[in-house]
C-alpha atoms as a PDB file:
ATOM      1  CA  UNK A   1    -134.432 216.449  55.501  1.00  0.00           C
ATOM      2  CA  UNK A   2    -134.214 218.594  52.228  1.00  0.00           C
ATOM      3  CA  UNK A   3    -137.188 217.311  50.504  1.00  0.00           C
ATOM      4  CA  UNK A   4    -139.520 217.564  54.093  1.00  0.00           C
ATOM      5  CA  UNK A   5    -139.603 213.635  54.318  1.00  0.00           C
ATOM      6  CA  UNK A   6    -137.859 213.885  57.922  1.00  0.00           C
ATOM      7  CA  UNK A   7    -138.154 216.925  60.805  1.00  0.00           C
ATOM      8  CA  UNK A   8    -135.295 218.011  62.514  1.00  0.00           C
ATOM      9  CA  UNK A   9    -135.761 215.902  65.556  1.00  0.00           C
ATOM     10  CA  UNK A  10    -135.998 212.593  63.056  1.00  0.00           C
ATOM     11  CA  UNK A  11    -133.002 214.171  61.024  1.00  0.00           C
ATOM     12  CA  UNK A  12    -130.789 214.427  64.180  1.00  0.00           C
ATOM     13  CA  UNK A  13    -132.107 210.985  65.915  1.00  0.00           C
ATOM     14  CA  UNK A  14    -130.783 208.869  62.154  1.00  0.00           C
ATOM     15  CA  UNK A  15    -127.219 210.866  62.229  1.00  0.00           C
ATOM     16  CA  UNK A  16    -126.785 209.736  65.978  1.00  0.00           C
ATOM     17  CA  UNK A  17    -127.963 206.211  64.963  1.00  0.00           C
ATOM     18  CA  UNK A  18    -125.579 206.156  61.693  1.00  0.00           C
ATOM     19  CA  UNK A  19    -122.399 207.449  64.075  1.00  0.00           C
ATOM     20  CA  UNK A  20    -123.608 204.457  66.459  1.00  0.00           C
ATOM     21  CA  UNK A  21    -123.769 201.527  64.107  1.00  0.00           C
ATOM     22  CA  UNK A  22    -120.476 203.576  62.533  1.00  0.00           C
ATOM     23  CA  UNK A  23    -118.553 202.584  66.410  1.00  0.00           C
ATOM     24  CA  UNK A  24    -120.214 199.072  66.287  1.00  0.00           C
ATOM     25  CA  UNK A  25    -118.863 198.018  62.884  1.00  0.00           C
ATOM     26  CA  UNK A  26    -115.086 199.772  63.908  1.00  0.00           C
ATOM     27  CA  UNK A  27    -115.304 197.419  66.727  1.00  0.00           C
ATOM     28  CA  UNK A  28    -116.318 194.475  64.770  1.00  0.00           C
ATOM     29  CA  UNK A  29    -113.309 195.011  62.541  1.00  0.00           C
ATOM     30  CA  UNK A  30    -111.144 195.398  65.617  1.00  0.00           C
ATOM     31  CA  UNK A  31    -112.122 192.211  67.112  1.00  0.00           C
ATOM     32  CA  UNK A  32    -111.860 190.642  63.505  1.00  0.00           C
ATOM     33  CA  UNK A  33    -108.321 191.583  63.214  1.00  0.00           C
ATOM     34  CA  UNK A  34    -107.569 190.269  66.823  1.00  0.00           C
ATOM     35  CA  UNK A  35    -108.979 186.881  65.503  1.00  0.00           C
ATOM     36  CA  UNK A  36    -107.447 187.013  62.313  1.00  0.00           C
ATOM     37  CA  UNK A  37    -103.975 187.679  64.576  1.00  0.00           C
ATOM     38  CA  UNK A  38    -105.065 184.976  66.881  1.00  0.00           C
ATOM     39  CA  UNK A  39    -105.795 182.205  64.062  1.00  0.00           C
ATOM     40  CA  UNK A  40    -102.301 183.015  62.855  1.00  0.00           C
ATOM     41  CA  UNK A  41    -100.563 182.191  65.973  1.00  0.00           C
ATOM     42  CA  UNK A  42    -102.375 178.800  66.304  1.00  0.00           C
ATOM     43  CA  UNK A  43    -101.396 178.178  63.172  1.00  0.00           C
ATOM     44  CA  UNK A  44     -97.793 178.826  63.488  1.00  0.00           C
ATOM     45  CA  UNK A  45     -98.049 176.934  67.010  1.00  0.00           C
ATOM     46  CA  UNK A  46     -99.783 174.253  65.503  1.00  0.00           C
ATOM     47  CA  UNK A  47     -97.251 173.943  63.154  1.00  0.00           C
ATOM     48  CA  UNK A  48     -94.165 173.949  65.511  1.00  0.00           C
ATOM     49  CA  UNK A  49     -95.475 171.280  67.712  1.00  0.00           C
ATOM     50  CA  UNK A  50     -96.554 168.799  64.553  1.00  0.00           C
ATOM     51  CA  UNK A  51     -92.529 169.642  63.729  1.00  0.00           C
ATOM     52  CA  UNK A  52     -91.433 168.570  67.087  1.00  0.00           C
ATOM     53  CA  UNK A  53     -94.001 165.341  67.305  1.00  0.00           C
ATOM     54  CA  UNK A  54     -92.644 164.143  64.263  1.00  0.00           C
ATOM     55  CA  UNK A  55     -88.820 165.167  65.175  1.00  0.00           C
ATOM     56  CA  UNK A  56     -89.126 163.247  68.367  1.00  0.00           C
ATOM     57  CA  UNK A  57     -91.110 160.545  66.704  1.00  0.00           C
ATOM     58  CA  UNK A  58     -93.422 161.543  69.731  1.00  0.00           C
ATOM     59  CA  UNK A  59     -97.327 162.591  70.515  1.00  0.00           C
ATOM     60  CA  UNK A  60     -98.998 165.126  72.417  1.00  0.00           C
ATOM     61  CA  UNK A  61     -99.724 162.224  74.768  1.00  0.00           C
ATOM     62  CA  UNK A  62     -96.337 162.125  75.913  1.00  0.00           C
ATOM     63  CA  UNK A  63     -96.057 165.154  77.125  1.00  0.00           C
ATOM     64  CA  UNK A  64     -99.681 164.969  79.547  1.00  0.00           C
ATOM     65  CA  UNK A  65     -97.368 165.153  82.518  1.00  0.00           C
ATOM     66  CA  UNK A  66     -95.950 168.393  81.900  1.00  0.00           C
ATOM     67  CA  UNK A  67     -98.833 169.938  80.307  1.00  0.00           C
ATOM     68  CA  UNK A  68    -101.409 168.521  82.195  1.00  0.00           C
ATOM     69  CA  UNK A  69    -104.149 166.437  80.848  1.00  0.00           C
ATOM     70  CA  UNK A  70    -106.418 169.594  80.162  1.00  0.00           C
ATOM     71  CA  UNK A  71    -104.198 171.088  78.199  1.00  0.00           C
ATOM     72  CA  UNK A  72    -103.519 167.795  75.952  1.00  0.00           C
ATOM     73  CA  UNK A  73    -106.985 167.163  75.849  1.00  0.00           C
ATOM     74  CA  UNK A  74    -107.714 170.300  74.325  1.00  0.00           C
ATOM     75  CA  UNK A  75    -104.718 170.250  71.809  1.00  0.00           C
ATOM     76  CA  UNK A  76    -106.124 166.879  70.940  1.00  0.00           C
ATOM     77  CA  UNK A  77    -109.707 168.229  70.169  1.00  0.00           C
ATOM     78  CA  UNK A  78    -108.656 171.364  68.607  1.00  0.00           C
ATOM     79  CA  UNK A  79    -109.972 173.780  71.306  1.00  0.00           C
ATOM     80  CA  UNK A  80    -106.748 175.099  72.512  1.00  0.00           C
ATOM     81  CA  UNK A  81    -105.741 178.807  72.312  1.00  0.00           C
ATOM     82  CA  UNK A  82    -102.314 179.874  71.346  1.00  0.00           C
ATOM     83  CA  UNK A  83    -101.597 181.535  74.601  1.00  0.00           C
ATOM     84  CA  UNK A  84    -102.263 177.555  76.014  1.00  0.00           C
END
């Protein structure tokens, strides 16, 4: 705006588009940390259960009647969340 290469209008148009991409990329982070969070309780959960498999000398298979066959099917294929 100094040097004349954008009007007032233009000026005020690219600081509301900076402050909007600015709340975009705050969200991004925030939903990056919640998956970052997320990954880490799989992990841990992951974890747990491959302790208890090989404690009981068990698998996930075992357990289909109390989990439910969803639920072991998508432990087996990797798609379960750590709320599941």
């Amino acid at each position: 705006m100094k040097r004349g290469d954008l009007g007032k209008d233009q000026y005020i148009a690219f600081q509301r588009e900076v402050e909007e991409n600015r709340g975009t990329l705050n969200r991004y982070k925030t939903d990056l940390s919640g998956l970052q969070s997320e990954q880490e309780r799989l992990s841990t959960n992951t974890e747990r259960l491959s302790k208890l498999f090989a404690a009981t000398e068990s698998s996930v298979d075992d357990y289909a009647d109390v989990l439910g066959s969803r639920l072991v099917n998508a432990i087996k294929s990797g798609t379960a969340s750590s709320d599941q």
